[in-house]
Protein backbone atom coordinates (compact mmCIF):
# COMPACT_ATOMS: atom_id res chain seq x y z
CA UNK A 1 0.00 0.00 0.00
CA UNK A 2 1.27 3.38 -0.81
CA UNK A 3 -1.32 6.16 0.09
CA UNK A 4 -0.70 10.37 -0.14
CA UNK A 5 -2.38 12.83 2.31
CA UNK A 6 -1.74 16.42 2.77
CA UNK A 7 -1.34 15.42 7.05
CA UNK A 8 -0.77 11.92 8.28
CA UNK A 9 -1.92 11.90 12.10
CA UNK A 10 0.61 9.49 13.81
CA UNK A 11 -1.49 7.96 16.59
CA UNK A 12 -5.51 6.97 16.99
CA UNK A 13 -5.81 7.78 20.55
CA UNK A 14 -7.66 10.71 21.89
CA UNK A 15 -5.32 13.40 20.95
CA UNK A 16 -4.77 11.95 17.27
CA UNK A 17 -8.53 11.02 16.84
CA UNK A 18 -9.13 14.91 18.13
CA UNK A 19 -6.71 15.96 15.39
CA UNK A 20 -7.80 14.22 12.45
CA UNK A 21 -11.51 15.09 13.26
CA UNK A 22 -10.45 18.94 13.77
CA UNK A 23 -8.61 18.83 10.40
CA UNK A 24 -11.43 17.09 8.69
CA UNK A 25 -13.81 19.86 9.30
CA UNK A 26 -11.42 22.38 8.31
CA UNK A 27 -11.27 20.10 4.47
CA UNK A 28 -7.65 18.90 4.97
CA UNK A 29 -7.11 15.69 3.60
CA UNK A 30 -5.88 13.45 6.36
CA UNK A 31 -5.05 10.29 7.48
CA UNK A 32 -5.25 9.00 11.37
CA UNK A 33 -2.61 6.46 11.59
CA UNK A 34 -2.94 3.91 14.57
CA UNK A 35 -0.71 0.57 16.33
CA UNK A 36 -3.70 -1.18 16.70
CA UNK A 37 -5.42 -2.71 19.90
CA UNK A 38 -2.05 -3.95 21.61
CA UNK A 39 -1.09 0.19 21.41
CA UNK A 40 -0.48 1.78 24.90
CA UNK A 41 -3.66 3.61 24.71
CA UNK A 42 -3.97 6.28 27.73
CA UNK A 43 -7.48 6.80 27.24
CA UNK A 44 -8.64 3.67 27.29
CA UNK A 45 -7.59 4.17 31.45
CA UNK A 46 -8.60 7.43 31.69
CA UNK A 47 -10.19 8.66 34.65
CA UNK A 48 -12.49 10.98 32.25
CA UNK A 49 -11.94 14.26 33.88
CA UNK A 50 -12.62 17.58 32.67
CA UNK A 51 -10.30 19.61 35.19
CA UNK A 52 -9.13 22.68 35.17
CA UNK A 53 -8.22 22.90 38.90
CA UNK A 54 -4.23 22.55 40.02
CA UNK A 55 -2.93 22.43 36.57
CA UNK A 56 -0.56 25.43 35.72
CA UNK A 57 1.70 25.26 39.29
CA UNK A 58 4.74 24.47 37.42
CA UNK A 59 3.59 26.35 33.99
CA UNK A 60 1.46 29.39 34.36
CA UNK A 61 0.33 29.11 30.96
CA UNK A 62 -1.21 25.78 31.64
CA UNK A 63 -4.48 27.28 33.79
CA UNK A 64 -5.52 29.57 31.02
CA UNK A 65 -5.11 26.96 28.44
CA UNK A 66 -7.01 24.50 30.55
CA UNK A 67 -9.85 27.25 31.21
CA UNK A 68 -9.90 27.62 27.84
CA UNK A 69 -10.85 24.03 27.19
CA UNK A 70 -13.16 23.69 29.67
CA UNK A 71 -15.13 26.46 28.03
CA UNK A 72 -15.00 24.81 24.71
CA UNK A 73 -16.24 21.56 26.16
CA UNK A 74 -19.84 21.74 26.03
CA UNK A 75 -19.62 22.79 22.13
CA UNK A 76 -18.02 19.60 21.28
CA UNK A 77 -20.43 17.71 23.62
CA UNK A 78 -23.46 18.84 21.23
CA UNK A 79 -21.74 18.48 17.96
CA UNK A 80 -20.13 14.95 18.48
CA UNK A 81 -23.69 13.74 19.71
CA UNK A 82 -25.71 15.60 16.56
CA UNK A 83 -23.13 13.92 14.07
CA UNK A 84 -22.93 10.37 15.63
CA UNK A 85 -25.90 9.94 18.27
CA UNK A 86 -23.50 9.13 21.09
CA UNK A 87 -23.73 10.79 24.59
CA UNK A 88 -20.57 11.16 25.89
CA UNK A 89 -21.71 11.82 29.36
CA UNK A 90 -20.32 15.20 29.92
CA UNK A 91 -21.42 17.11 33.34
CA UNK A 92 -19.92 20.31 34.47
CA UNK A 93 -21.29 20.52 38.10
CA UNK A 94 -18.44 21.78 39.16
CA UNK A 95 -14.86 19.07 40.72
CA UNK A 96 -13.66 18.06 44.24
CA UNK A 97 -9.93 16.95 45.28
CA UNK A 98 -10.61 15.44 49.02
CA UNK A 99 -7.63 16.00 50.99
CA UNK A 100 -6.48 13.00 53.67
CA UNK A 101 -4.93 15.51 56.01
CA UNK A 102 -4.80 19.12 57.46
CA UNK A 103 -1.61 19.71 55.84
CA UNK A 104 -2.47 18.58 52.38
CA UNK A 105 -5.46 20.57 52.78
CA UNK A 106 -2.88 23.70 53.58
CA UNK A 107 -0.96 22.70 50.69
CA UNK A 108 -3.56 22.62 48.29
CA UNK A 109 -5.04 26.10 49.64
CA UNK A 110 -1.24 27.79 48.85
CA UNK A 111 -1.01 26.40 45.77
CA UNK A 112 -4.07 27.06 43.98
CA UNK A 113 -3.67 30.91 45.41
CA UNK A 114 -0.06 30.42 43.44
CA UNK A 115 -1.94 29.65 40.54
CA UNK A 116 -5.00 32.22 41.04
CA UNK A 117 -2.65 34.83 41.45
CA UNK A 118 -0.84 34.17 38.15
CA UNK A 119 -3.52 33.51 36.15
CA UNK A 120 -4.83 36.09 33.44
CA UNK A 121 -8.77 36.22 34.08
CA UNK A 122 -11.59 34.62 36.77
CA UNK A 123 -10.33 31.37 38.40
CA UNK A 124 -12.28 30.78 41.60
CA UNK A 125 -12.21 28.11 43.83
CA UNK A 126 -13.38 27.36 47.35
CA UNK A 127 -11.45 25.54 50.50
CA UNK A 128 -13.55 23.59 51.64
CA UNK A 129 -13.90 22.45 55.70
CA UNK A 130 -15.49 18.90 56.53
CA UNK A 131 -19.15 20.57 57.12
CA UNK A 132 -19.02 22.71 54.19
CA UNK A 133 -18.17 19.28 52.04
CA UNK A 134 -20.39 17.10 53.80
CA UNK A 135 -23.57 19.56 53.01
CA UNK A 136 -22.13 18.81 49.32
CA UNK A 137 -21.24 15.25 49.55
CA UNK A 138 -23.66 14.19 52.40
CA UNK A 139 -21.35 10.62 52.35
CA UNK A 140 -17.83 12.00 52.83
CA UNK A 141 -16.21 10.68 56.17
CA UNK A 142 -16.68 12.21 59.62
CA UNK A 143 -12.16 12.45 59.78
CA UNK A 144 -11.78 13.96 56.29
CA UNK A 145 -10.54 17.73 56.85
CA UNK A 146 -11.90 19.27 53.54
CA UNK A 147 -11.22 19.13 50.01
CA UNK A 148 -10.89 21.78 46.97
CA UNK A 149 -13.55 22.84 45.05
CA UNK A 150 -13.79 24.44 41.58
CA UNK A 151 -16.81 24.89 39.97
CA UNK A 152 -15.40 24.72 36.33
CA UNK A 153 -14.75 21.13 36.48
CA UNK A 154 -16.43 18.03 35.33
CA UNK A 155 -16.23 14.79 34.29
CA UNK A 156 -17.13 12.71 30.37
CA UNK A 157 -16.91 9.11 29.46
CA UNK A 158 -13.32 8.80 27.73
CA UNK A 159 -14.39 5.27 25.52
CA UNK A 160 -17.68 6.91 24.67
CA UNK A 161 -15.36 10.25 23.79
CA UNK A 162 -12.88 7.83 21.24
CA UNK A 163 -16.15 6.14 19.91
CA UNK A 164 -17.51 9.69 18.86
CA UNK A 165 -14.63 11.05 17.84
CA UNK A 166 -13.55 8.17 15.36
CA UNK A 167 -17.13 7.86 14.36
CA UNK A 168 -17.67 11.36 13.85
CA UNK A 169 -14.35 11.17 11.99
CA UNK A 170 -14.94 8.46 9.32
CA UNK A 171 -18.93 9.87 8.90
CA UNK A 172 -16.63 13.40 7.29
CA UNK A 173 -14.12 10.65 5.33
CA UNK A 174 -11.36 10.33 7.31
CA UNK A 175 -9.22 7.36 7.31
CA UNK A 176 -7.95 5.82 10.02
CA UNK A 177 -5.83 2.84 8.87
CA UNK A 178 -5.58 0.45 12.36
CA UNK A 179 -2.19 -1.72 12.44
CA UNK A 180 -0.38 1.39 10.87
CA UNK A 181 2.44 2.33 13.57
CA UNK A 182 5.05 4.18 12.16
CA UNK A 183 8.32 2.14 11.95
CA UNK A 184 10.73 5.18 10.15
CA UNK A 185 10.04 8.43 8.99
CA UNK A 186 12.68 9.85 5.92
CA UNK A 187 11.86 12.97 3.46
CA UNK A 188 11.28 12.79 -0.32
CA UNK A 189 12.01 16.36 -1.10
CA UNK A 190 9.44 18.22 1.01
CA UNK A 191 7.53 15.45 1.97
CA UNK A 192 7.49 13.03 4.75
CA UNK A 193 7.66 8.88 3.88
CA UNK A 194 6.09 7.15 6.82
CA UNK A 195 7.13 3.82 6.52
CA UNK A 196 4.47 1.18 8.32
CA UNK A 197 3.86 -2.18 8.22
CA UNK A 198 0.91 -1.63 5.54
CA UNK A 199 3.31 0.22 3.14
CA UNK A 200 4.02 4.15 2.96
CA UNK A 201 2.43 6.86 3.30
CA UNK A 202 3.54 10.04 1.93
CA UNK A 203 2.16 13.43 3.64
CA UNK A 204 3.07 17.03 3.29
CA UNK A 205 2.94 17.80 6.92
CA UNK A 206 2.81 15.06 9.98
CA UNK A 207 1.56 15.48 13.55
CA UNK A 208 3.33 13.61 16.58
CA UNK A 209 0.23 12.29 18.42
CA UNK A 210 1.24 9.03 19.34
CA UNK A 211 1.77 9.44 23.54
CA UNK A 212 4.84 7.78 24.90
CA UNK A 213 5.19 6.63 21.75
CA UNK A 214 6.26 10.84 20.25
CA UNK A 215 9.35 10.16 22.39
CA UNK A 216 10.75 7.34 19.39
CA UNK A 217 9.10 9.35 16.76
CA UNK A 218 10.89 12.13 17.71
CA UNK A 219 14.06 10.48 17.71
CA UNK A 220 13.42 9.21 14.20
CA UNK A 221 13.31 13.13 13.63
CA UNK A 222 16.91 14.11 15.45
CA UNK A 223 14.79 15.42 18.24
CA UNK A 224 14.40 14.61 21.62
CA UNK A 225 11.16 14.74 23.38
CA UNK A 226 11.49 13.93 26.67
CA UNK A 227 8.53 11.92 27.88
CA UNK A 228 8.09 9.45 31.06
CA UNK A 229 5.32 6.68 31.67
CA UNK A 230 3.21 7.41 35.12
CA UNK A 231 1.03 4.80 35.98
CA UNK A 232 -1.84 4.78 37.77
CA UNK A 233 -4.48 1.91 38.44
CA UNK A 234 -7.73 2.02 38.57
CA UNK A 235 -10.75 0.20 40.70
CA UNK A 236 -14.42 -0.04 39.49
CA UNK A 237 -16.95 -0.76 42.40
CA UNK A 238 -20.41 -2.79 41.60
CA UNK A 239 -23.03 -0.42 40.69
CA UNK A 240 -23.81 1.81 43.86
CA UNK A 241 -27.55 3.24 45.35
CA UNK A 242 -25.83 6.89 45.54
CA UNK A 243 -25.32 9.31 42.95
CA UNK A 244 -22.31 12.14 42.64
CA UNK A 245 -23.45 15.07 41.46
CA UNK A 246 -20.06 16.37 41.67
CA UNK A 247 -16.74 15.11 39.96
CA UNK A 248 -13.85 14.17 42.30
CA UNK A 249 -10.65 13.04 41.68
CA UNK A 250 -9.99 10.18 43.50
CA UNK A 251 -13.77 8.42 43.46
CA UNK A 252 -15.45 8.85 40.48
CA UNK A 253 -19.20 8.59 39.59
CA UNK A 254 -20.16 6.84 35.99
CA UNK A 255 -22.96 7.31 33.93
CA UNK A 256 -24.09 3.22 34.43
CA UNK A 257 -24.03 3.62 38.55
CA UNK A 258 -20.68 2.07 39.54
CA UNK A 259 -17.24 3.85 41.35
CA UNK A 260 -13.79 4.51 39.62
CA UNK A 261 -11.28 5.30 42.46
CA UNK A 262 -7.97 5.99 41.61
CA UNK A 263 -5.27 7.96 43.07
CA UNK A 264 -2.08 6.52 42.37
CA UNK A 265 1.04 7.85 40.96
CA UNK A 266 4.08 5.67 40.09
CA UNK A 267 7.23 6.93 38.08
CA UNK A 268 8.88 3.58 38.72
CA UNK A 269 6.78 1.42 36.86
CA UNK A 270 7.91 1.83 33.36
CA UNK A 271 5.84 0.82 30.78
CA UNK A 272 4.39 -2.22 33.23
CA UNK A 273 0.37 -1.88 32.92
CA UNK A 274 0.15 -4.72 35.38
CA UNK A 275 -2.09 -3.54 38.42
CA UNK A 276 -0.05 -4.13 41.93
CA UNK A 277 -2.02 -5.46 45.37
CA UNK A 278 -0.07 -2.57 47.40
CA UNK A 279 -1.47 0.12 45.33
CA UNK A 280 -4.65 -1.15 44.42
CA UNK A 281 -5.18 -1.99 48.44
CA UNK A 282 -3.86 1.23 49.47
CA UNK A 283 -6.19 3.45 46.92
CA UNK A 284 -9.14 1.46 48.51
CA UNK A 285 -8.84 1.34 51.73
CA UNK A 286 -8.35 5.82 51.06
CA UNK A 287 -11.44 5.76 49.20
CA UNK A 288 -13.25 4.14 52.54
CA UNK A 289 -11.65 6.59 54.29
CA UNK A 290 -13.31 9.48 52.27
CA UNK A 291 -16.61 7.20 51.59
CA UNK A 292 -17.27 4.91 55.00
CA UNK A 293 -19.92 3.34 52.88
CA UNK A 294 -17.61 1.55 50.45
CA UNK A 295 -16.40 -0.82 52.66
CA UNK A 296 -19.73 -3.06 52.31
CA UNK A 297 -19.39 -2.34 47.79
CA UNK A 298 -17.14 -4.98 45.69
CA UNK A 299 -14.82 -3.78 43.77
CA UNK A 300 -15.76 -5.55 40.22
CA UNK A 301 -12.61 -4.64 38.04
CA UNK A 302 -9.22 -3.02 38.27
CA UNK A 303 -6.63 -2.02 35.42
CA UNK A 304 -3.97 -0.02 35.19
CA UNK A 305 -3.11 2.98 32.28
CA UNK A 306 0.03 4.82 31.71
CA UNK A 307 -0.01 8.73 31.81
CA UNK A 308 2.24 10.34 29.40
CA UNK A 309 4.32 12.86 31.26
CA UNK A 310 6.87 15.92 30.78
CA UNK A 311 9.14 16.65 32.72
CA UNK A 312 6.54 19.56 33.92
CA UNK A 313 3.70 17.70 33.53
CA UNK A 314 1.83 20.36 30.92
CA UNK A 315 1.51 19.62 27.75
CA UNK A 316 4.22 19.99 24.72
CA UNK A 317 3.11 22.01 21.29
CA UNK A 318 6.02 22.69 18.97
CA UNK A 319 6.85 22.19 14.99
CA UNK A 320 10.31 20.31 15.96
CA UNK A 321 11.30 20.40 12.34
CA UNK A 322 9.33 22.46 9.22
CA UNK A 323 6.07 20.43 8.55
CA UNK A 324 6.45 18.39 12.01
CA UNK A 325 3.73 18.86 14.67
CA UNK A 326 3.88 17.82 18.24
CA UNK A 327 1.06 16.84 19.97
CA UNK A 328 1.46 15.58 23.58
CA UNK A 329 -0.56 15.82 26.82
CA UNK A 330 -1.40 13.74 29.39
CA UNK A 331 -4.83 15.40 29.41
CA UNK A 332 -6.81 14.16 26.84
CA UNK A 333 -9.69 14.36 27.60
CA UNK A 334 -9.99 17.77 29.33
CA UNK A 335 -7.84 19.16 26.66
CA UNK A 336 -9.75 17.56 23.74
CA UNK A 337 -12.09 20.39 22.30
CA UNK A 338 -8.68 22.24 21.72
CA UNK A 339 -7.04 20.00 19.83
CA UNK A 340 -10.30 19.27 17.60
CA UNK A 341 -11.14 23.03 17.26
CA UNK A 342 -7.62 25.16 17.56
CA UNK A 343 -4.75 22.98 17.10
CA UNK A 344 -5.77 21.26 14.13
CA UNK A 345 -5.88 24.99 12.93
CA UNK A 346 -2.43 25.27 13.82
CA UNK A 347 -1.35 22.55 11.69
CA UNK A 348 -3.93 23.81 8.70
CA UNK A 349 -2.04 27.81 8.60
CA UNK A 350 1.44 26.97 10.30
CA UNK A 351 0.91 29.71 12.66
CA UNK A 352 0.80 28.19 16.35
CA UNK A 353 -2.04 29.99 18.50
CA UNK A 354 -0.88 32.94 20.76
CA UNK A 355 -1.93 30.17 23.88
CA UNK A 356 0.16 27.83 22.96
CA UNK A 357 3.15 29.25 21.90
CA UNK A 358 4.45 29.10 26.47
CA UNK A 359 4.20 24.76 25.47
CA UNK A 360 7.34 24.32 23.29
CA UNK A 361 10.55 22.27 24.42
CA UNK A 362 12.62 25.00 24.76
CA UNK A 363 11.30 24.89 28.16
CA UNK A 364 13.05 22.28 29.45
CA UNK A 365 16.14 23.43 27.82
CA UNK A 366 16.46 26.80 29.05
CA UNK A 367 16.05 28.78 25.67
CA UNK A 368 12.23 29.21 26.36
């Protein structure tokens, strides 16, 4: 097989599918180019929030750029379910991180002032004592000393989210071509040969959207991209009497009536997506801690997903050579409606948006 395309989208998770769909309603001919089902697919774990609240300690530019996507959420919501009939369960009631101690309840107080303080426009949020939560979340524990609260947050269904979006995609004539990972990438005068396992595919422009996987492509490019896995595992409780109305990070409602507790963070696993019985018995017995009630629910499932991560944590945007786009986040889902509606625009006119420009590498070499 040997197929042209003005952009070849290199990855079919959320922030390629995002892409390709973006770029499809602008009229760019594109292709969305994917590993397959044994692909390290973040999304398939995701937790399914749409947060604005914390992100932008270490980058400032981060909070505006997530505010911004929040805002553009409930667009996408309505257009994804007029073109393809799927809900994708999206509720902006407003999020909740539950704090396990006084201190981490002091800590999260300084730092979202750090971040309200820098950031250009509203951002409210409330601390939140254990009455004031409780008359929220009437089943939060008697011992836990408060939690953050912002009402732009919310929460969608990240498999019902990649359903639309590919969907949606192929309903406008996109192609995404599964079993397609890229294996090389060389240039033919201006254009870029993506070598796959199908054959090659020749584009005038390319965008790095493949998660962990942007750290190889990159390389294939004579640029480094510095990218970590993080993983985190995941519970899912039988289906529960009580509804959430809000979202909250650790113990999550779902549209069917079961729990998703997470919680964990661990930078030593590598690229292991095995789930652990420390972790997955620690994250439990904190979400009985925060919810007394769980301890009489099963837990029916648990996985484990890998977060793709930079070395700040916010998102990288950057052309890292003429006609090469990068396109990496470990935030796909709150991030998505940006990367359908703006930065597929990016990659249609070459200019990158005045909001993104604070994302590039230079960052984290000291030239940004």
């Amino acid at each position: 097989m040997q197929l042209e395309t003005d952009v070849a989208v290199i990855g079919g998770g959320l922030v390629g599918i995002a892409l390709g769909y973006g770029l499809s309603l602008r009229g760019i001919d594109n292709v969305v180019l994917d590993e397959g089902d044994d692909a390290i697919r973040a999304s398939r774990g995701n937790f399914g929030l749409v947060w604005v609240q914390a992100k932008g300690l270490g980058l400032p530019a981060y909070s505006n750029w997530a505010m911004h996507a929040v805002s553009r959420w409930p667009a996408l919501s309505d257009q994804l379910l007029a073109e393809t009939g799927i809900d994708v369960e999206l509720v902006q009631n407003g999020g909740l991180y539950l704090c396990r101690t006084p201190e981490e309840l002091a800590t999260r107080a300084a730092n979202l002032a750090t971040i309200q303080s820098r950031h250009a426009g509203d951002y409210d949020y409330d601390i939140l004592d254990n009455a004031a939560l409780r008359r929220l979340v009437p089943e939060i524990g008697p011992d836990v000393p408060g939690a953050s609260y912002s009402r732009y947050d919310g929460q969608a269904n990240p498999l019902r989210l990649l359903q639309a979006f590919h969907r949606a995609y192929q309903k406008r004539g996109g192609r995404a071509l599964a079993n397609s990972g890229v294996l090389d990438i060389t240039r033919r005068g201006e254009k870029f040969v993506l070598k796959t396992a199908r054959g090659e595919i020749v584009a005038g422009r390319i965008a790095l959207a493949a998660g962990l996987g942007n750290a190889g492509l990159g390389d294939m490019l004579g640029v480094k991209i510095p990218l970590v896995p993080v993983r985190g595992q995941v519970l899912v409780t039988e289906r529960v009497p009580m509804k959430l109305d809000y979202a909250i990070e650790q113990v999550r409602g779902t549209g069917d009536g079961t729990l998703m507790i997470g919680g964990s963070w661990e930078e030593e696993a590598g690229y292991d997506l095995g789930t652990t019985f420390d972790v997955t018995t620690r994250i439990a017995a904190e979400s009985m801690f925060f919810f007394p009630f769980l301890e009489n629910i099963r837990v029916v499932r648990s996985w484990s997903a890998l977060r793709i991560i930079t070395p700040d944590a916010a998102p990288a945007y950057e052309e890292v050579v003429p006609g090469a786009f990068l396109i990496t986040c470990h935030s796909g889902v709150s991030l998505a409606a940006l990367h359908a509606y703006e930065s597929a625009g990016w990659l249609e006119e070459g200019r990158i948006p005045e909001q993104m420009e604070p994302f590039s590498l230079a960052r984290f070499s000291g030239e940004g």
